[in-house]
Protein backbone atom coordinates (compact mmCIF):
# COMPACT_ATOMS: atom_id res chain seq x y z
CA UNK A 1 46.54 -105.67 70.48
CA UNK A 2 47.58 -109.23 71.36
CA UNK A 3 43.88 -109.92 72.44
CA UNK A 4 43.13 -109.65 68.59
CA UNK A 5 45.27 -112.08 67.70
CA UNK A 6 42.20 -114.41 66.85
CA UNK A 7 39.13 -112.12 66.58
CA UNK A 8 40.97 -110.24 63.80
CA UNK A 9 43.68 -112.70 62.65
CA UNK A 10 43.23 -113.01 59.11
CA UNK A 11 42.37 -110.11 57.89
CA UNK A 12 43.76 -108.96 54.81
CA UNK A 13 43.76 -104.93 54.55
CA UNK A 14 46.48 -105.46 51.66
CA UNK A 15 48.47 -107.90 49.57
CA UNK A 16 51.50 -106.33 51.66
CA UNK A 17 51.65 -106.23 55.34
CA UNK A 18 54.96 -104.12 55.96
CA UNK A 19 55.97 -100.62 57.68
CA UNK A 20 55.32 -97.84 55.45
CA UNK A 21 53.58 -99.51 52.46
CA UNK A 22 50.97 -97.02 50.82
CA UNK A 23 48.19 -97.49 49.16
CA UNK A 24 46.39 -94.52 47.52
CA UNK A 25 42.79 -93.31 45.29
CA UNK A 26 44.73 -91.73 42.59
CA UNK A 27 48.16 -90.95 41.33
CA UNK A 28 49.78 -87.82 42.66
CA UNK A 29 48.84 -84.34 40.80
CA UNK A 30 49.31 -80.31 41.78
CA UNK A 31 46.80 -78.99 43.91
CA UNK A 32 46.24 -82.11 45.98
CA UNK A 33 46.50 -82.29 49.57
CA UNK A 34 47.56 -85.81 50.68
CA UNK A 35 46.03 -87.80 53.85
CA UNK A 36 48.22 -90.10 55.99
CA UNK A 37 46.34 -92.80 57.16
CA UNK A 38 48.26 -95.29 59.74
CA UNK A 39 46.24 -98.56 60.51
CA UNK A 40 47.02 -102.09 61.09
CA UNK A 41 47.97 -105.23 59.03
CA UNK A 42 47.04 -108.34 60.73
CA UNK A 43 48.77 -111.75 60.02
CA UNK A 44 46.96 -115.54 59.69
CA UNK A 45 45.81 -117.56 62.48
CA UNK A 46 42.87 -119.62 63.46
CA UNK A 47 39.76 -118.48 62.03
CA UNK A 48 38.14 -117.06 58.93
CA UNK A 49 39.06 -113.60 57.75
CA UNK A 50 37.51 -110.36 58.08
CA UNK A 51 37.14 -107.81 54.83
CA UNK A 52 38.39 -104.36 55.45
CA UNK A 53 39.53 -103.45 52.19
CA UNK A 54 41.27 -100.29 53.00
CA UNK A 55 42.46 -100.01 49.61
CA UNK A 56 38.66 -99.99 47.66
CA UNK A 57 37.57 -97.59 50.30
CA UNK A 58 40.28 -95.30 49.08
CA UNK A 59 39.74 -95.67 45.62
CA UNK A 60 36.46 -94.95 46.10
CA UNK A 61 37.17 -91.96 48.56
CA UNK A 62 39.44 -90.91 46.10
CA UNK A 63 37.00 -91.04 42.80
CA UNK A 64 34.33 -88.61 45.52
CA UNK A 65 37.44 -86.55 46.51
CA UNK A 66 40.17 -86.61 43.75
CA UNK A 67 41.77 -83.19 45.13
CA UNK A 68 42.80 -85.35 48.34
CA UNK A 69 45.59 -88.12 47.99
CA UNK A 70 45.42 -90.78 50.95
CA UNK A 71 48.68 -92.85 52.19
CA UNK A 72 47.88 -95.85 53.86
CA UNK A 73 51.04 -96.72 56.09
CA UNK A 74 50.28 -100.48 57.19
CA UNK A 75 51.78 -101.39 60.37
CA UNK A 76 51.62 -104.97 61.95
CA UNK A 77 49.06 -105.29 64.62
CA UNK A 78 51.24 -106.13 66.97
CA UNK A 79 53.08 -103.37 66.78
CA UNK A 80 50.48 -99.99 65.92
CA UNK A 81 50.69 -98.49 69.43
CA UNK A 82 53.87 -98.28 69.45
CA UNK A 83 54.69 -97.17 66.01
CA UNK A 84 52.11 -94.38 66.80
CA UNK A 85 53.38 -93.39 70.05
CA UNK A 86 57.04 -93.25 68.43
CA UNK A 87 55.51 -90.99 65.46
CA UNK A 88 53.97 -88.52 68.19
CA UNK A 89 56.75 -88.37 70.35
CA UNK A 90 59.01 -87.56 66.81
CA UNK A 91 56.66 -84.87 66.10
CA UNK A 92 55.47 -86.39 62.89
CA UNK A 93 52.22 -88.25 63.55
CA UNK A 94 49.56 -89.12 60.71
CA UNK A 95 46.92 -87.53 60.13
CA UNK A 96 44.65 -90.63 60.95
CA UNK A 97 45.04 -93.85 63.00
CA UNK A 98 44.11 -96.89 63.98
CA UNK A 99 45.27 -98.03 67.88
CA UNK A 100 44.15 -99.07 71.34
CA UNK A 101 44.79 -95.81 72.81
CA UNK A 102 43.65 -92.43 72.74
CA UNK A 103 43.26 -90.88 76.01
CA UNK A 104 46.92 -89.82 76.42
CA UNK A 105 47.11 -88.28 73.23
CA UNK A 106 43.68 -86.54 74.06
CA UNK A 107 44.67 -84.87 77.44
CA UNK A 108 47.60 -83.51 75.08
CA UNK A 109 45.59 -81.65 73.30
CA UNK A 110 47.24 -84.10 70.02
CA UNK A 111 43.93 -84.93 68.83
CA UNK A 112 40.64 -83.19 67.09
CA UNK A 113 37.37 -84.10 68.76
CA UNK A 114 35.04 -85.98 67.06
CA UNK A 115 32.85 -83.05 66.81
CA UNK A 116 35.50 -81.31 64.74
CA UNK A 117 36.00 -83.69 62.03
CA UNK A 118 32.51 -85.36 61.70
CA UNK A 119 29.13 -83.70 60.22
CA UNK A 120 26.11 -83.50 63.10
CA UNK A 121 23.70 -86.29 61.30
CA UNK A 122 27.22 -88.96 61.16
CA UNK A 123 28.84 -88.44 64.83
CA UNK A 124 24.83 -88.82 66.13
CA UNK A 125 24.68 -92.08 64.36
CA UNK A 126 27.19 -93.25 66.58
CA UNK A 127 26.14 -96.40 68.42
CA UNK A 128 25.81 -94.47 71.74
CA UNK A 129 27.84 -97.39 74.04
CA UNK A 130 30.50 -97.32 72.16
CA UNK A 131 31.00 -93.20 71.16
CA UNK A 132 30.87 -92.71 74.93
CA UNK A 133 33.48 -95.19 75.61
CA UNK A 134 35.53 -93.40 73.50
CA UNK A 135 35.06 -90.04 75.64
CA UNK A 136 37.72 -88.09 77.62
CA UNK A 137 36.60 -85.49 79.96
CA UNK A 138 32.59 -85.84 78.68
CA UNK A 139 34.49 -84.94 74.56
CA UNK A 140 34.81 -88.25 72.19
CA UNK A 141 37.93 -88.25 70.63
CA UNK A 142 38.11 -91.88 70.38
CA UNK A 143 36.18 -93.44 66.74
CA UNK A 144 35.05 -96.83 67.24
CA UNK A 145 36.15 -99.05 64.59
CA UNK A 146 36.50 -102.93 64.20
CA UNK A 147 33.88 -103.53 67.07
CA UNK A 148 32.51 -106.28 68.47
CA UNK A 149 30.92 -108.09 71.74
CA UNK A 150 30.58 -111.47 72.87
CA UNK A 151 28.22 -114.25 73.45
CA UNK A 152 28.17 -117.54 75.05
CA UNK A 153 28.97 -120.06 72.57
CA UNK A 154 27.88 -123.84 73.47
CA UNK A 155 28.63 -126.74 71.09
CA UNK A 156 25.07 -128.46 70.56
CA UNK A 157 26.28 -131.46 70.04
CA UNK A 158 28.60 -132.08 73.22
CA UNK A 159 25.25 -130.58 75.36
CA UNK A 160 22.97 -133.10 73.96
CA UNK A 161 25.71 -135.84 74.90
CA UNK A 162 25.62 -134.65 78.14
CA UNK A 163 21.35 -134.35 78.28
CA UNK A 164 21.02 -130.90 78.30
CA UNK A 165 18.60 -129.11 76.23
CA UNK A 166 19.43 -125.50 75.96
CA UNK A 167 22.16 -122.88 77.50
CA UNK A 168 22.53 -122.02 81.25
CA UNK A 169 20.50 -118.98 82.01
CA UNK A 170 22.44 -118.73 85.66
CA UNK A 171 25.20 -119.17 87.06
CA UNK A 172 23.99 -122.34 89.21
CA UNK A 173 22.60 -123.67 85.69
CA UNK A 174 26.21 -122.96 83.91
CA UNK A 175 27.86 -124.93 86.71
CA UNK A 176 25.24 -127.70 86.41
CA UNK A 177 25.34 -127.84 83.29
CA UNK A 178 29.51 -128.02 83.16
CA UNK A 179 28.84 -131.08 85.88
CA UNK A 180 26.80 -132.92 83.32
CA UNK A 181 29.67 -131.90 80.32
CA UNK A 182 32.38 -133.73 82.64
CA UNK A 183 30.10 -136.42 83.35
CA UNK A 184 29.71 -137.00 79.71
CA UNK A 185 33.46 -136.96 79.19
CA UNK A 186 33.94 -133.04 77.87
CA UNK A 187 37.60 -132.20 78.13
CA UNK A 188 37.07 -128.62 79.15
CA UNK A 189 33.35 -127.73 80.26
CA UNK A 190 33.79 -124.11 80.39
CA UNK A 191 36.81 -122.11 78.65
CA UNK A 192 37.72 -119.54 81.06
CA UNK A 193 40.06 -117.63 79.37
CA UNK A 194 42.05 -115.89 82.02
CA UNK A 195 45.66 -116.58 80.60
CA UNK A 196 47.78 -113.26 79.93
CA UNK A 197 46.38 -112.80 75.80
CA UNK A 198 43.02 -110.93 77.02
CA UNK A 199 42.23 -111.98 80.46
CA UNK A 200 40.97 -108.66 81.53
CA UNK A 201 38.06 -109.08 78.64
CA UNK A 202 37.20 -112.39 80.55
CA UNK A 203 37.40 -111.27 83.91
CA UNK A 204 35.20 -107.99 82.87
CA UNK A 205 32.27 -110.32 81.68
CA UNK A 206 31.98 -112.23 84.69
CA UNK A 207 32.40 -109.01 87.34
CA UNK A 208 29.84 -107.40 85.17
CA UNK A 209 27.36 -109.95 85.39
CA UNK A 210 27.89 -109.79 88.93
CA UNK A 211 26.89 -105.99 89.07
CA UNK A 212 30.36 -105.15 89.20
CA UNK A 213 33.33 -103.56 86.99
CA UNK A 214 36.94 -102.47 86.96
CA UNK A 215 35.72 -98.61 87.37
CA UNK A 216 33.35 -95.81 88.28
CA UNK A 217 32.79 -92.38 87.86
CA UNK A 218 34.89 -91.98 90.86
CA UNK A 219 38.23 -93.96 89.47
CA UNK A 220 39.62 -97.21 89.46
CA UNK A 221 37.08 -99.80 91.89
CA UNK A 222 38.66 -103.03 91.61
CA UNK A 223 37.92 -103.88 95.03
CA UNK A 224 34.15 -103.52 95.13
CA UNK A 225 32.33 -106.70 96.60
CA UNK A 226 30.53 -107.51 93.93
CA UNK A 227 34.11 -108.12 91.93
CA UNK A 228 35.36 -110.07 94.51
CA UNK A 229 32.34 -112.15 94.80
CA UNK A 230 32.74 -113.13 90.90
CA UNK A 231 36.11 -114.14 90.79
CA UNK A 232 35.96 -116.15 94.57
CA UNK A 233 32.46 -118.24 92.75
CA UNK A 234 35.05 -118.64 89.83
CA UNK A 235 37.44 -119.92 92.14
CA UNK A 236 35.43 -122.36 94.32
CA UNK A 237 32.46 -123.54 92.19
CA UNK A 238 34.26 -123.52 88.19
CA UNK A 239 37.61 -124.23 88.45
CA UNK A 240 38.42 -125.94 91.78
CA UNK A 241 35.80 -128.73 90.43
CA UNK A 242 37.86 -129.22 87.24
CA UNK A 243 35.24 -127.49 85.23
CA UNK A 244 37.33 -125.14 83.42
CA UNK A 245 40.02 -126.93 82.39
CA UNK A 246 42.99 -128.14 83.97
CA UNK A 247 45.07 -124.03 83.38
CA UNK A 248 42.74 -121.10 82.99
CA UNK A 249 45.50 -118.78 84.38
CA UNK A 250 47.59 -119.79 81.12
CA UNK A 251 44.57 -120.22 79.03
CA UNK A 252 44.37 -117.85 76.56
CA UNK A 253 41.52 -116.21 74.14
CA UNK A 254 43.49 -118.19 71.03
CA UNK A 255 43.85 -121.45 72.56
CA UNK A 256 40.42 -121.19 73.82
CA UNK A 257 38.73 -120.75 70.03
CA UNK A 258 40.90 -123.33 68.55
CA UNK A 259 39.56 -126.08 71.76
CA UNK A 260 35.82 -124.95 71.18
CA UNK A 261 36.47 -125.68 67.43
CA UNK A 262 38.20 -129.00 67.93
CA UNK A 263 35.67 -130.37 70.51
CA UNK A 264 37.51 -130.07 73.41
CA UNK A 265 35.64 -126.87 74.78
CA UNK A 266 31.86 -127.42 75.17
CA UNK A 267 31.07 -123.51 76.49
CA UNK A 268 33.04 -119.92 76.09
CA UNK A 269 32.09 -116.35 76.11
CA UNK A 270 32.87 -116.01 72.44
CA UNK A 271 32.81 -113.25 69.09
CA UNK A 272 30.37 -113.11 66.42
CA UNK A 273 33.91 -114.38 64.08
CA UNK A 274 33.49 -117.90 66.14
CA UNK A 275 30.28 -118.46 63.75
CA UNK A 276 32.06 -118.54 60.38
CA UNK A 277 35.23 -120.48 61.94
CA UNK A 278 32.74 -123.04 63.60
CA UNK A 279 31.04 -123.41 60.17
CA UNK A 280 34.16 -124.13 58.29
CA UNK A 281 35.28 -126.45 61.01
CA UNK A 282 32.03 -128.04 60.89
CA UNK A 283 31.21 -127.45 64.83
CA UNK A 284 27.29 -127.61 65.80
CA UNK A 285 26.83 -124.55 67.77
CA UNK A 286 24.60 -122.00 69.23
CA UNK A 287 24.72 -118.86 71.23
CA UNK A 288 23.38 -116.82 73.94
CA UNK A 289 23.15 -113.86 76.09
CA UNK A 290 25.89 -114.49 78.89
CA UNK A 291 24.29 -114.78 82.24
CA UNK A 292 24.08 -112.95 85.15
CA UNK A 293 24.18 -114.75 88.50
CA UNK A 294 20.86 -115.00 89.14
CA UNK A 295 19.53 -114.96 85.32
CA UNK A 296 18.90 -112.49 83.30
CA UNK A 297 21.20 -111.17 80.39
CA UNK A 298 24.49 -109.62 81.73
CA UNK A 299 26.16 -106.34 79.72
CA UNK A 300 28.15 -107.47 76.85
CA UNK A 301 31.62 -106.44 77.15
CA UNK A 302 32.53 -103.78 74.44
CA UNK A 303 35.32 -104.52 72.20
CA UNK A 304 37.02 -101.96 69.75
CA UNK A 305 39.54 -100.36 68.10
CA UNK A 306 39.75 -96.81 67.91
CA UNK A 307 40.67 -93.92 65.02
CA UNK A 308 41.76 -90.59 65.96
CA UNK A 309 42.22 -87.96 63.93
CA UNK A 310 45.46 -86.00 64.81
CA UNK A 311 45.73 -81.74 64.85
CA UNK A 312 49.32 -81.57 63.87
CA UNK A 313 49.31 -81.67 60.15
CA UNK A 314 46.30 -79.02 60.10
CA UNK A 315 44.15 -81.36 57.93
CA UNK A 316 41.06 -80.77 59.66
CA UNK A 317 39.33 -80.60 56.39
CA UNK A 318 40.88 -83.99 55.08
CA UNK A 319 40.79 -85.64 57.76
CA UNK A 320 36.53 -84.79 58.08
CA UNK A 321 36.20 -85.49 54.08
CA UNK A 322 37.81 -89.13 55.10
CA UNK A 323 35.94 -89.82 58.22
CA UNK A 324 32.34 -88.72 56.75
CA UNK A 325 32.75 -90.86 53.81
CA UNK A 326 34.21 -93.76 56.18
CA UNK A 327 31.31 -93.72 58.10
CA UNK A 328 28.51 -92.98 55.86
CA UNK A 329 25.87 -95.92 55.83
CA UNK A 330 26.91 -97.59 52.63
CA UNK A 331 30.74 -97.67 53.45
CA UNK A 332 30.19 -98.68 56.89
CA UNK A 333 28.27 -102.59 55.38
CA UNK A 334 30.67 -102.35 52.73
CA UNK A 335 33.93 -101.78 54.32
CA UNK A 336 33.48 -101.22 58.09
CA UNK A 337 32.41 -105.15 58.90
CA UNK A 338 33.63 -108.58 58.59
CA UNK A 339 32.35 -112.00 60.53
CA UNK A 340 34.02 -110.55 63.34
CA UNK A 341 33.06 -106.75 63.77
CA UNK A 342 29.93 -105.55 63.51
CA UNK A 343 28.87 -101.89 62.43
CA UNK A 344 29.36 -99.26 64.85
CA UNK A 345 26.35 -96.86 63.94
CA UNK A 346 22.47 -97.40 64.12
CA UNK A 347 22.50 -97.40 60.55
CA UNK A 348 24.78 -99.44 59.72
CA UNK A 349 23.04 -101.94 62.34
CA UNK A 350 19.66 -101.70 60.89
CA UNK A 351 20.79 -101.69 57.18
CA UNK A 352 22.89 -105.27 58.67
CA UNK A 353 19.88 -106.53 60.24
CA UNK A 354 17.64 -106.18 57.45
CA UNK A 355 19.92 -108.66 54.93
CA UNK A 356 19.33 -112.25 55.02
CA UNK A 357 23.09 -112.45 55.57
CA UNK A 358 22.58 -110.40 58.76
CA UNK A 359 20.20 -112.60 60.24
CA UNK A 360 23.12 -114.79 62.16
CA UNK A 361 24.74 -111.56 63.63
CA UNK A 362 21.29 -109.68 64.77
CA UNK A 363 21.44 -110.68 68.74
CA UNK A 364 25.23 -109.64 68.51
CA UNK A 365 23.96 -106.12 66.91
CA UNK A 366 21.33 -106.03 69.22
CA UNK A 367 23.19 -106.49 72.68
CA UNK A 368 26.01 -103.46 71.28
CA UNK A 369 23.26 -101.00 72.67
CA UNK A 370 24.29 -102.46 76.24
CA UNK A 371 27.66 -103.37 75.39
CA UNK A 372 29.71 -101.76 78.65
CA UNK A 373 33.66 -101.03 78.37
CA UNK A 374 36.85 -101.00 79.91
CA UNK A 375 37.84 -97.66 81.11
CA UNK A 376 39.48 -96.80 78.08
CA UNK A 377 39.25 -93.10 78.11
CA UNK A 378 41.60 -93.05 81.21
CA UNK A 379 45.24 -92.24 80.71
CA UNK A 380 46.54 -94.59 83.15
CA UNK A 381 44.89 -97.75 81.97
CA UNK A 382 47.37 -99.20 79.50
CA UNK A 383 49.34 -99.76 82.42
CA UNK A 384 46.84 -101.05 83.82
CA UNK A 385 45.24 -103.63 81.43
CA UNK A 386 48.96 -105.00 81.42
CA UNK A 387 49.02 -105.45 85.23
CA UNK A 388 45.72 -107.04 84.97
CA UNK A 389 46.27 -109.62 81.95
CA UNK A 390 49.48 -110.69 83.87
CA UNK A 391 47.81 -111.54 87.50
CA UNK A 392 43.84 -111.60 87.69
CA UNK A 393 43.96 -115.22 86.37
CA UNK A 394 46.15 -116.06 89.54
CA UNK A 395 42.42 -115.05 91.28
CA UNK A 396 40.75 -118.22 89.86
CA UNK A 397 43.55 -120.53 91.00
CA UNK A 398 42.66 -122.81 94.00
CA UNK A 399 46.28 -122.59 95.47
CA UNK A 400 46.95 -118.95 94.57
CA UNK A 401 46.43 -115.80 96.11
CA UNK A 402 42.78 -114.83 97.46
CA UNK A 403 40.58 -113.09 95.00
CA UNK A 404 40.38 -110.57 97.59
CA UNK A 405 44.48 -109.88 97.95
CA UNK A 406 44.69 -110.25 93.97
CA UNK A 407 42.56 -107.13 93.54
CA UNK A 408 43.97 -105.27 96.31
CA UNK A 409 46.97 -105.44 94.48
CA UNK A 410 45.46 -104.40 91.45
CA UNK A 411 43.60 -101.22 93.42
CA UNK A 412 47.23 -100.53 94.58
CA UNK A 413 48.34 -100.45 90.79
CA UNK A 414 45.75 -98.67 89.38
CA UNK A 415 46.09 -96.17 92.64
CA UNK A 416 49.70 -95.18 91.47
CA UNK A 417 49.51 -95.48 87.71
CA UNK A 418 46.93 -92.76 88.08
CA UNK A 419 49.01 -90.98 90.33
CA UNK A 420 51.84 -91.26 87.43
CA UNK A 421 49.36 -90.56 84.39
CA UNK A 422 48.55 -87.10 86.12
CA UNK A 423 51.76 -85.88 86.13
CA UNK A 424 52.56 -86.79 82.62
């Protein structure tokens, strides 16, 4: 989860951020069931925090539900996926979690689908981008939660020093208009973050706007043209002109946010929390749609964290009490979001939309309709997203490897992590 770090760094689900610490709606009594919830506790860094108040919405669960204790087990972010896959693997998991990953645990047969645990009129108001990125074999099992997608951020401020009146709408205008930010003296024009923290969300905006992607139907398609064609334009008309900074291999998401908020960044592909923290920080800044090549809005990326609800404990009927009541419109505003995430159903969106606070975060709710994802509903591509945050930023690098041999040796990855995930 280190590409979090920032977007969801100072969140505060409890006063104690420990393995194991619960939190429940009641006290204990006969004739309860009890719910074990595992989810994640996220430290302090850059950036303003985001409300998830796991422990009112169990309380409230809990004063709806009082026949069903919950445990909230709080696990550091940095270290949920594995404290999950340990559970699994020692035949206890919870009932519930919070993670990255799901598609493993799906082709096990570990997990309830979505259509199991959730009431018609709730799984339908799933936004439909993101419930199908959580699919495995055409079945969600994946629950979006803690979502989010990205925007380009400019600072106002270090564009009108430079005489520019608005955002690029291109490609040739974002590399004319990072000319005129050097010209003016703009440490970093551009903040391409393609450092090891979450390069492969960086390198998925720009392939996308290129009418490319890290996948099809088909499998892993790193080596389509159109990929290659993004990532040799980032090479030879961004970076080898100093426009992005003197490191984007090693620059990464974190860094970025705290250089847009100290000046030193004047553009970045950026989350809805970046508004808040620019705020604070007192940073003039607008956004927009990030551009395709030739103008146009490209696909957002999708970003998200995922709940799954696990079949071992038998507590289908717990576990869809929780979820419904999770989900339903009025805890979705009320717990679901923060300056960072945004709801994840349509009613959550429009109820958002509608408040006057909303009104910052509406083109960011708007664009989730189109957001497009990393093939997260593939086994193989944890191992995969690591091979990819460690070398696609040696792509951009004027003296590295071609773009072209960089992906090849990601195709050859993906080929035999795939090859490895089937006969798990």
């Amino acid at each position: 989860m280190h590409r979090r770090q920032f977007l969801l760094g100072a969140s505060s689900l409890a006063a104690t951020a420990g393995l194991g610490v619960g939190l429940t709606g009641c006290s204990g009594g006969s004739g309860r069931s009890t719910l074990t919830v595992l989810a994640a506790s996220y430290d302090k860094s850059v950036g303003s925090g985001i409300t998830e108040q796991w422990n009112d919405v169990i309380h409230a669960f809990g004063r709806k539900h009082p026949d069903i204790e919950v445990d909230l087990q709080l696990v550091p972010f940095t270290r949920i996926d594995q404290e999950l896959a340990r559970r699994v693997k020692d035949g206890d998991p919870p009932d519930i979690s919070q993670g990255n990953v799901f598609a493993g645990y799906a082709e096990d047969g570990d997990l309830y689908h979505a259509s199991d645990v959730f009431k018609i009129p709730v799984q339908a108001d799933f936004i439909a981008s993101f419930a199908q990125a959580g699919e495995v074999d055409f079945a969600q099992y994946g629950i979006p939660f803690l979502a989010s997608t990205p925007r380009l951020f400019y600072n106002t401020a270090l564009f009108e020093k430079a005489g520019l009146s608005g955002p690029p709408g291109s490609w040739a205008e974002l590399r004319s208009a990072a000319q005129a930010l050097k010209k003016a003296g703009v440490h970093t024009p551009y903040g391409l973050a393609m450092g090891p923290e979450a390069a492969e969300d960086e390198a998925l905006a720009w392939m996308l706007a290129a009418d490319g992607g890290y996948a099809s139907s088909a499998g892993y398609d790193f080596v389509k043209s159109e990929n290659v064609h993004a990532l040799t334009w980032l090479r030879t008309r961004l970076v080898a002109d100093g426009l992005a900074g003197p490191d984007p291999a090693g620059l990464t998401r974190t860094k970025a946010y705290e250089g847009f908020l100290k000046g030193r960044i004047a553009m970045m592909n950026a989350h809805p929390l970046l508004l808040g923290s620019a705020r604070q920080a007192k940073v003039p800044c607008a956004h927009a749609p990030f551009p395709k090549e030739n103008g146009g809005a490209a696909p957002p990326v999708g970003l998200s964290d995922w709940l799954m609800a696990f079949r071992a404990g038998g507590r289908r009927k717990e576990c869809s009490a929780f979820l419904n009541f999770l989900y339903q419109v009025t805890s979705v505003r009320r717990y679901g979001t923060g300056q960072g995430t945004l709801p994840v159903t349509v009613s959550g969106s429009r109820a958002l939309r509608s408040e006057p606070a909303g009104k910052p975060l509406r083109a960011f709710i708007d664009q989730m309709f189109d957001a497009e994802f990393q093939p997260m509903g593939r086994r193989s591509w944890p191992a995969v997203r690591t091979r990819v945050q460690r070398t696609i930023g040696k792509a951009v690098e004027p003296k590295g490897p071609s773009p072209r041999a960089v992906l090849d040796a990601l195709q050859k990855a993906a080929d035999e992590a795939e090859r490895t995930a089937q006969h798990q």
